[in-house]
C-alpha atoms as a PDB file:
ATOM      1  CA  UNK A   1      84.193  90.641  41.726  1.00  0.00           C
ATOM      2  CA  UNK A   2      80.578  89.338  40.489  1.00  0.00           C
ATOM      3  CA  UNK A   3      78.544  91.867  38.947  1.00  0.00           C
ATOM      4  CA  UNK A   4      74.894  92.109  39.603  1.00  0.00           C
ATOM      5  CA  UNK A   5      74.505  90.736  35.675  1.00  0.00           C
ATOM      6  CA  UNK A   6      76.546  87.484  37.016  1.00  0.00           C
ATOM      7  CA  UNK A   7      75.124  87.694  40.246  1.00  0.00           C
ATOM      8  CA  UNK A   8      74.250  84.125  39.896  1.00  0.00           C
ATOM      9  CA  UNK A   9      75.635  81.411  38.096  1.00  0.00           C
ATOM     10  CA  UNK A  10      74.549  77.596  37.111  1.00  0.00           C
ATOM     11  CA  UNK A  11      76.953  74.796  37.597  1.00  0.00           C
ATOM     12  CA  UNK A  12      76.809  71.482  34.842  1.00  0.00           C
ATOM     13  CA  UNK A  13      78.468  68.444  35.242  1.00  0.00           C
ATOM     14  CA  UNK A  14      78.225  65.172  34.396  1.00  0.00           C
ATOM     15  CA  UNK A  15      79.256  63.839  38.025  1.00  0.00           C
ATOM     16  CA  UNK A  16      76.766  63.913  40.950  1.00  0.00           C
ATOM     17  CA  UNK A  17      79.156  66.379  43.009  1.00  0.00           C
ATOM     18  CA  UNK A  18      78.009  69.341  40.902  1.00  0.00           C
ATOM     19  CA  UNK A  19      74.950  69.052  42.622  1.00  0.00           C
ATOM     20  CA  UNK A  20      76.112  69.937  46.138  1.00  0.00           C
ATOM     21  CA  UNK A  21      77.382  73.302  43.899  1.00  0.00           C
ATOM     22  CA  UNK A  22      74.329  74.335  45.155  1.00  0.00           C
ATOM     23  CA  UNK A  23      75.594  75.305  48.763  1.00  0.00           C
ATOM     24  CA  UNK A  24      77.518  78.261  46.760  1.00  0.00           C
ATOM     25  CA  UNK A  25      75.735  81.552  47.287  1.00  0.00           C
ATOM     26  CA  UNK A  26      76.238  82.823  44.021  1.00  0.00           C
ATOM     27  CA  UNK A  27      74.794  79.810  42.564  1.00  0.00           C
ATOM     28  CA  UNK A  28      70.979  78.995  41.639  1.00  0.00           C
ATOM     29  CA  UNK A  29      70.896  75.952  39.467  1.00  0.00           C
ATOM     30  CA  UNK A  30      73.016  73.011  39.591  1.00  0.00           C
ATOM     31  CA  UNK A  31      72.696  69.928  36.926  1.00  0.00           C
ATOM     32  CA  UNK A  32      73.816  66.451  37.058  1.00  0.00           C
ATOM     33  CA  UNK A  33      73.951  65.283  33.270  1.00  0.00           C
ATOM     34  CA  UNK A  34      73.903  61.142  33.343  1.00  0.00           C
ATOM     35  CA  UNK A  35      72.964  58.191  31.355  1.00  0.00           C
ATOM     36  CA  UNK A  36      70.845  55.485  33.027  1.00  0.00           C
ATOM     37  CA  UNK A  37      70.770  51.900  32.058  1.00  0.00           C
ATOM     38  CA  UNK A  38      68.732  50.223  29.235  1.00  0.00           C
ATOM     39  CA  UNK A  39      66.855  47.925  31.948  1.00  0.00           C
ATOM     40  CA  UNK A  40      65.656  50.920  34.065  1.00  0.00           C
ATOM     41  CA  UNK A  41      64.872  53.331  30.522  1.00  0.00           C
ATOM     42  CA  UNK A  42      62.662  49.777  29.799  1.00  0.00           C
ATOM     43  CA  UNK A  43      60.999  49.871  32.725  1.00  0.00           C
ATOM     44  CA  UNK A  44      60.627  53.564  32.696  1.00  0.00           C
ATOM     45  CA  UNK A  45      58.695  52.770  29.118  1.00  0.00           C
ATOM     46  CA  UNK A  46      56.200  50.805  31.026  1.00  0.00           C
ATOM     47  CA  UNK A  47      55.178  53.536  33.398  1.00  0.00           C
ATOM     48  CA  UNK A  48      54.645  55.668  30.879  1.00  0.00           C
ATOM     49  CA  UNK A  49      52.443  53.398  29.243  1.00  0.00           C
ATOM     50  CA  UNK A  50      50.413  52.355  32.513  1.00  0.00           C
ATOM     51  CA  UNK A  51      49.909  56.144  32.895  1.00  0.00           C
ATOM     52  CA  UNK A  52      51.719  55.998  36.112  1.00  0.00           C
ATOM     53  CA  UNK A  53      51.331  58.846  38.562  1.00  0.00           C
ATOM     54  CA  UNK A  54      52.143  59.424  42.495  1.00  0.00           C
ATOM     55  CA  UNK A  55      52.493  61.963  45.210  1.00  0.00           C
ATOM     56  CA  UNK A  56      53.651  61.050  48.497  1.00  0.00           C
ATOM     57  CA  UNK A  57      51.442  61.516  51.154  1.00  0.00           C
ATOM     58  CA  UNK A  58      53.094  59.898  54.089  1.00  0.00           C
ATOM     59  CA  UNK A  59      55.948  60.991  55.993  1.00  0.00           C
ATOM     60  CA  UNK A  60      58.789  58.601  54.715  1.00  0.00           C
ATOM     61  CA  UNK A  61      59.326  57.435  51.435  1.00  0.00           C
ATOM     62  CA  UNK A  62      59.188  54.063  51.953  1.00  0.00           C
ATOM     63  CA  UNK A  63      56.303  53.694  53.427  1.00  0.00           C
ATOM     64  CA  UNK A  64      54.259  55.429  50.292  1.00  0.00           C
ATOM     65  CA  UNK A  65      56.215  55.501  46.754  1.00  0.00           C
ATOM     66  CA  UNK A  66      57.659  52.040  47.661  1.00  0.00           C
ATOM     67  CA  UNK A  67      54.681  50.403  48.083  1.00  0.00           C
ATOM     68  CA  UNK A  68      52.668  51.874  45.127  1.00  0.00           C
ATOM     69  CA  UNK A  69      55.788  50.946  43.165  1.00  0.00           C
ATOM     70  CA  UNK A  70      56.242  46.996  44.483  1.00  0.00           C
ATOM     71  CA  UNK A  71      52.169  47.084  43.367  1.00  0.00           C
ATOM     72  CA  UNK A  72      52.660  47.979  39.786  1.00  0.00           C
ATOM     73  CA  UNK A  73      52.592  45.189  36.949  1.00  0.00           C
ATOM     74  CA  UNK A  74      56.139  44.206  36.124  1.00  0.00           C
ATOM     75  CA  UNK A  75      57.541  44.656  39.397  1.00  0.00           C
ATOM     76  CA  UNK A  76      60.029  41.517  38.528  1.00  0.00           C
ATOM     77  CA  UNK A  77      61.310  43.729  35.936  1.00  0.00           C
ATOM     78  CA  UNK A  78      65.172  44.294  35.609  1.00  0.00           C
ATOM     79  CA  UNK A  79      64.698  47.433  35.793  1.00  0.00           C
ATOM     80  CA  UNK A  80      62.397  47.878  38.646  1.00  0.00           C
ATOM     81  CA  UNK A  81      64.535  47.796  41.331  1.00  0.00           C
ATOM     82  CA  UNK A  82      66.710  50.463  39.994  1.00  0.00           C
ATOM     83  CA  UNK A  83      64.285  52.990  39.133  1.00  0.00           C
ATOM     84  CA  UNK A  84      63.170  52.774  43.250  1.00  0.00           C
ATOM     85  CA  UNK A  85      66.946  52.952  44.146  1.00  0.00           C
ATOM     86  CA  UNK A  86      67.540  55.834  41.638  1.00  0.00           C
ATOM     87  CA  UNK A  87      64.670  57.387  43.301  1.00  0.00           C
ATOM     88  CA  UNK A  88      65.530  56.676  47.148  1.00  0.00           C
ATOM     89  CA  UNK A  89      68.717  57.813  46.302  1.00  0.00           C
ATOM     90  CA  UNK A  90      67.630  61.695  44.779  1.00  0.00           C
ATOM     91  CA  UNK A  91      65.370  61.763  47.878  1.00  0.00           C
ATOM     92  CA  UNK A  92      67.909  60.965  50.098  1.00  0.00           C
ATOM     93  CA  UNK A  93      70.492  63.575  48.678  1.00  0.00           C
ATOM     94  CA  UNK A  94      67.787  65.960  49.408  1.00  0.00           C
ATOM     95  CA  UNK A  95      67.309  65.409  52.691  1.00  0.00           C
ATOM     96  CA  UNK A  96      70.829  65.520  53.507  1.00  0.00           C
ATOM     97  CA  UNK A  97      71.055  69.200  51.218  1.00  0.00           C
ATOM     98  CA  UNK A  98      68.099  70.520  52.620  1.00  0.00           C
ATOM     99  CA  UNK A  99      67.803  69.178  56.160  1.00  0.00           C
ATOM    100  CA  UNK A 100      64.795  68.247  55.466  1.00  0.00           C
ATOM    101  CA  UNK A 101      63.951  64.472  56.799  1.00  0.00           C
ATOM    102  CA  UNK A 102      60.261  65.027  54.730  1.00  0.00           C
ATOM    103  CA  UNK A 103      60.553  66.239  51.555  1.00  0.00           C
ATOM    104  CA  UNK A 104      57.929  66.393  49.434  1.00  0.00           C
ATOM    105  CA  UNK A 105      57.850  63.880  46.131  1.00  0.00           C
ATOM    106  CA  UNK A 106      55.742  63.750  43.434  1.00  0.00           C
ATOM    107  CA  UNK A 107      56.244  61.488  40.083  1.00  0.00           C
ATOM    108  CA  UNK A 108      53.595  62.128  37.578  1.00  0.00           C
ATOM    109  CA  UNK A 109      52.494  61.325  33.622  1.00  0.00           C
ATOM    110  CA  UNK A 110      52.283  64.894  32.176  1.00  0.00           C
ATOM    111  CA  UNK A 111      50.046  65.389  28.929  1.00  0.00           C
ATOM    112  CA  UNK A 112      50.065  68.723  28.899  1.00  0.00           C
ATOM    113  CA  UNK A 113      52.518  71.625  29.202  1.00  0.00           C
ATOM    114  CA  UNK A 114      52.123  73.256  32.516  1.00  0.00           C
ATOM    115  CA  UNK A 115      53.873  76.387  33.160  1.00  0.00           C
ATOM    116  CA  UNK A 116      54.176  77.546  29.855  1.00  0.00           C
ATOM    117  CA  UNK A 117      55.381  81.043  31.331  1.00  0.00           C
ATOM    118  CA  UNK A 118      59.002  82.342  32.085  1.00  0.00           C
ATOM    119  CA  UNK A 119      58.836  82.380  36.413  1.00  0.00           C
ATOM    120  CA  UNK A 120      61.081  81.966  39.597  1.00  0.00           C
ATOM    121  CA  UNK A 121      59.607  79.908  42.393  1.00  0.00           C
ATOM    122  CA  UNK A 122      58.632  81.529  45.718  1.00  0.00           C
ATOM    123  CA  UNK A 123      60.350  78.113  47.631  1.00  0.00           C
ATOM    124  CA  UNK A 124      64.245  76.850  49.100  1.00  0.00           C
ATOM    125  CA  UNK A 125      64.985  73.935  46.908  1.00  0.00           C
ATOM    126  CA  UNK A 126      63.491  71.775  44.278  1.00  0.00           C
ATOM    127  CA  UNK A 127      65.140  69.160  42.561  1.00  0.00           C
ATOM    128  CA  UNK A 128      63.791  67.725  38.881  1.00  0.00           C
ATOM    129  CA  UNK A 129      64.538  65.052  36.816  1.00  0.00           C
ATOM    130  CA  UNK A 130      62.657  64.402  33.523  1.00  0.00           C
ATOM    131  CA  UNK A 131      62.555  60.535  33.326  1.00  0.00           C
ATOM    132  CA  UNK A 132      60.721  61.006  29.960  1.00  0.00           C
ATOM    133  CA  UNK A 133      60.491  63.385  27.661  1.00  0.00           C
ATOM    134  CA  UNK A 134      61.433  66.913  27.330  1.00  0.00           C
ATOM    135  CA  UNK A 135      63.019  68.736  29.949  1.00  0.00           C
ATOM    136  CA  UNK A 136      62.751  71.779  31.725  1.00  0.00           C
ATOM    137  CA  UNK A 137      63.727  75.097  30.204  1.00  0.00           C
ATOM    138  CA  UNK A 138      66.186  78.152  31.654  1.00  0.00           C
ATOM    139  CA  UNK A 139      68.143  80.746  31.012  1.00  0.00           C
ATOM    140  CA  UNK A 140      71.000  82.339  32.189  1.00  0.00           C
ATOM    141  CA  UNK A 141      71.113  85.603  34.046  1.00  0.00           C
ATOM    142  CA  UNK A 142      72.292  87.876  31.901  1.00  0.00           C
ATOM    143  CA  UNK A 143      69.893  86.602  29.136  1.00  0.00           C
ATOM    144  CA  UNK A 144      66.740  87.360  31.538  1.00  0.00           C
ATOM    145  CA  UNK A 145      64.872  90.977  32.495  1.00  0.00           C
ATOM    146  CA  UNK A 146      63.631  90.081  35.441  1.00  0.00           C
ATOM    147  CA  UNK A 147      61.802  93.852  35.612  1.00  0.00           C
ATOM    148  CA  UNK A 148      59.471  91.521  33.643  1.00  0.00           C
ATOM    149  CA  UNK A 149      58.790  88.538  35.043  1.00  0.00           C
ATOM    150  CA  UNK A 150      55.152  88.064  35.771  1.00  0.00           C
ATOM    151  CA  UNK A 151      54.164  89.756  32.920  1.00  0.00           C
ATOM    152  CA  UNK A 152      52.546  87.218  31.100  1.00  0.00           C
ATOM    153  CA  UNK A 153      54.826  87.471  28.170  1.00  0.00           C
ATOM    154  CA  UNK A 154      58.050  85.380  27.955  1.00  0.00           C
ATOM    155  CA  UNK A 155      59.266  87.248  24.867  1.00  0.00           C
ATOM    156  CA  UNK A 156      59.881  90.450  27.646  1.00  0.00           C
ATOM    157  CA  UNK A 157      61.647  88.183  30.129  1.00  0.00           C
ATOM    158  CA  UNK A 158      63.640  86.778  27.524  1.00  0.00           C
ATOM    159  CA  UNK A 159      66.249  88.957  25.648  1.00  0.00           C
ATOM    160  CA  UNK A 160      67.894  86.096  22.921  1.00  0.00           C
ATOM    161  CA  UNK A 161      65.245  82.741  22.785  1.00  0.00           C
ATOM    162  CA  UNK A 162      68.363  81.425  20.536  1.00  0.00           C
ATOM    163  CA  UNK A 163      69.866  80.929  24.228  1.00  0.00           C
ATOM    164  CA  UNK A 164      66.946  79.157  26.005  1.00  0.00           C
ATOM    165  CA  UNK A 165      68.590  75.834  27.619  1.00  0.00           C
ATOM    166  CA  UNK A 166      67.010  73.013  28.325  1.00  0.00           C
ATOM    167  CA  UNK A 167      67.722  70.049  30.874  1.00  0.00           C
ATOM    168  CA  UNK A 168      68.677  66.186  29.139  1.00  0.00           C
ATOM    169  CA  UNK A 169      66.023  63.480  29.676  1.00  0.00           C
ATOM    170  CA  UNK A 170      66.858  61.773  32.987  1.00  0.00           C
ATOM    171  CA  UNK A 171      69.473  64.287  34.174  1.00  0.00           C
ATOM    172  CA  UNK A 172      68.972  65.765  37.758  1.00  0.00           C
ATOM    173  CA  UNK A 173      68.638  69.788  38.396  1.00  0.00           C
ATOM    174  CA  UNK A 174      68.628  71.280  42.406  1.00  0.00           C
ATOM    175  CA  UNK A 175      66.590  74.827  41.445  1.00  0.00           C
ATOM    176  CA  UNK A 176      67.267  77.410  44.065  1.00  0.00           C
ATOM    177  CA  UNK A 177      64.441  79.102  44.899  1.00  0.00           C
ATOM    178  CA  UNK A 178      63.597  83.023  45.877  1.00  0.00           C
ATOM    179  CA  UNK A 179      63.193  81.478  49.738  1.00  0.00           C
ATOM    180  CA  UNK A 180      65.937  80.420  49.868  1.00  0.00           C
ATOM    181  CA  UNK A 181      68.185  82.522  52.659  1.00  0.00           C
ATOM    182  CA  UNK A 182      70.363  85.591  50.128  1.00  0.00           C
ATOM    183  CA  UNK A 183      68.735  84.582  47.220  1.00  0.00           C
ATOM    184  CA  UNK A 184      66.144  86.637  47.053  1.00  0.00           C
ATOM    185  CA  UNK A 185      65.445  88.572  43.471  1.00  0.00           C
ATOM    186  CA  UNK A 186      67.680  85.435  42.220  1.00  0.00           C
ATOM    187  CA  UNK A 187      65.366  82.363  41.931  1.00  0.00           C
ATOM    188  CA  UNK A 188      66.510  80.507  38.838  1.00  0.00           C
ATOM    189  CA  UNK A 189      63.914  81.911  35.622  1.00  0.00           C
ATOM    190  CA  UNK A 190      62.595  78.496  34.135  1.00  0.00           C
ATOM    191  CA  UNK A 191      59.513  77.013  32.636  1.00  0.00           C
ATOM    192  CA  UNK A 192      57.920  73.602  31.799  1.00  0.00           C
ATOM    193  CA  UNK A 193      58.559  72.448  28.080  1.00  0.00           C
ATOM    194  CA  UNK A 194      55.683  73.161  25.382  1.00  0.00           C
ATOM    195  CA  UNK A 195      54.387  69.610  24.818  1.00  0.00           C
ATOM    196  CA  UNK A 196      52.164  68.854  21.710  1.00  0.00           C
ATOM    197  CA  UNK A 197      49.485  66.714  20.820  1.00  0.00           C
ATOM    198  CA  UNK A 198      50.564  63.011  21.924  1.00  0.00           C
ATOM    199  CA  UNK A 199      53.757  64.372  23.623  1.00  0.00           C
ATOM    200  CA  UNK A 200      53.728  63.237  27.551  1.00  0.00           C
ATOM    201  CA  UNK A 201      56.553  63.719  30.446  1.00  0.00           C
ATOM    202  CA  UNK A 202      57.182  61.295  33.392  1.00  0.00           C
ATOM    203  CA  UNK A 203      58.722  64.137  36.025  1.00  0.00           C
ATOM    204  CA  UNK A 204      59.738  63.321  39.795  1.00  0.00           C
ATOM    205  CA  UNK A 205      59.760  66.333  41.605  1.00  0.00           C
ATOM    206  CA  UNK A 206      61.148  67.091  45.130  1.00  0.00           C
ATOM    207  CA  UNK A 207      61.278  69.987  47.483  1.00  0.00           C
ATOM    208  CA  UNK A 208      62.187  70.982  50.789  1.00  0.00           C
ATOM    209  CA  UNK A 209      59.355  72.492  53.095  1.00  0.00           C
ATOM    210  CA  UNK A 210      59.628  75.929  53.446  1.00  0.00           C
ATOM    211  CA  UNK A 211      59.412  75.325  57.328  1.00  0.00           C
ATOM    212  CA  UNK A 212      62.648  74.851  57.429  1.00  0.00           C
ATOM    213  CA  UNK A 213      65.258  77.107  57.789  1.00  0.00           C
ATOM    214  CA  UNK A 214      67.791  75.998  55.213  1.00  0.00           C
END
């Protein structure tokens, strides 16, 4: 029997399967922990130092980050071609998971922290990956009060911040959001990383419309 404490659960793994742990009902985060190569973390450095940033605005993905990517400087890199598969293949896995052909993608150069706050998301599905940098925060169920969330005070939603997770540069998380069909009230509680002075993320980000029924 699950108790309304461990009503939800979050499933870690470092094989891409435990992402499709998703599917379970009782489930609202799922992370993929995995190491990339040395050419595509090189490459990686160089968008982060062009300041890279894009958000799809076409239907298909290879018609928009494709293109902006084959335009960058150093597109012989070893790397390069990689980091686009990488990418084709996260958007790919969330098309089939959300049954969505359109998902939305964004890959931007954070400077600044920007949801400092303790929050669920009012979507279906989102799926992160921190290229660089720090990654996203969470915490399990029965370390949240959720009778506080929106409060403005993460110190109420929060019962032990000794037991604050955090996602591993480059690994993948599917968040399950409070659209998503019987999860309402159960939206995974997360927030961005605090980033200081000189401190910068390169985050894809990519989420099913909430058009479609899931």
């Amino acid at each position: 029997m699950i108790t309304k404490e461990a009503a939800r659960i979050q499933e870690i793994s470092d094989t891409i399967e435990v992402l499709d742990a998703i599917n379970n009902p009782h489930c609202n985060l799922s992370i993929w922990n995995r190491e990339i190569s040395h050419e595509m973390k090189s490459y990686i450095d160089i968008l982060v130092q062009k300041n890279f940033t894009s958000q799809s605005k076409k239907d298909e993905l290879n018609g928009s980050l494709r293109e902006l990517l084959a335009s960058l400087p150093y597109s012989s890199h070893p790397g390069y071609q990689e980091f686009f598969q990488d990418i084709q293949l996260l958007y790919g896995f969330m098309q089939q998971l959300s049954g969505n052909p359109y998902p939305k993608i964004h890959l931007a150069l954070i400077h600044q922290t920007q949801c400092p706050l303790f929050h669920v998301d009012f979507n279906h599905l989102r799926l992160i990956c921190t290229y660089k940098g720090k990654g996203t925060q969470w915490i399990d169920e029965e370390n949240s009060d959720r009778r506080h969330l929106g409060c403005g005070r993460n110190e109420e939603v929060v019962k032990d911040i000794n037991l604050i997770h955090q996602t591993k540069q480059t690994s993948v998380a599917i968040l399950k959001g409070e659209r998503f069909p019987g999860n309402m009230g159960y939206g995974i509680i997360h927030k961005s990383p605090e980033l200081e002075e000189g401190d910068s993320r390169l985050f894809l980000r990519i989420e099913s419309s909430p058009s479609y029924n899931l």
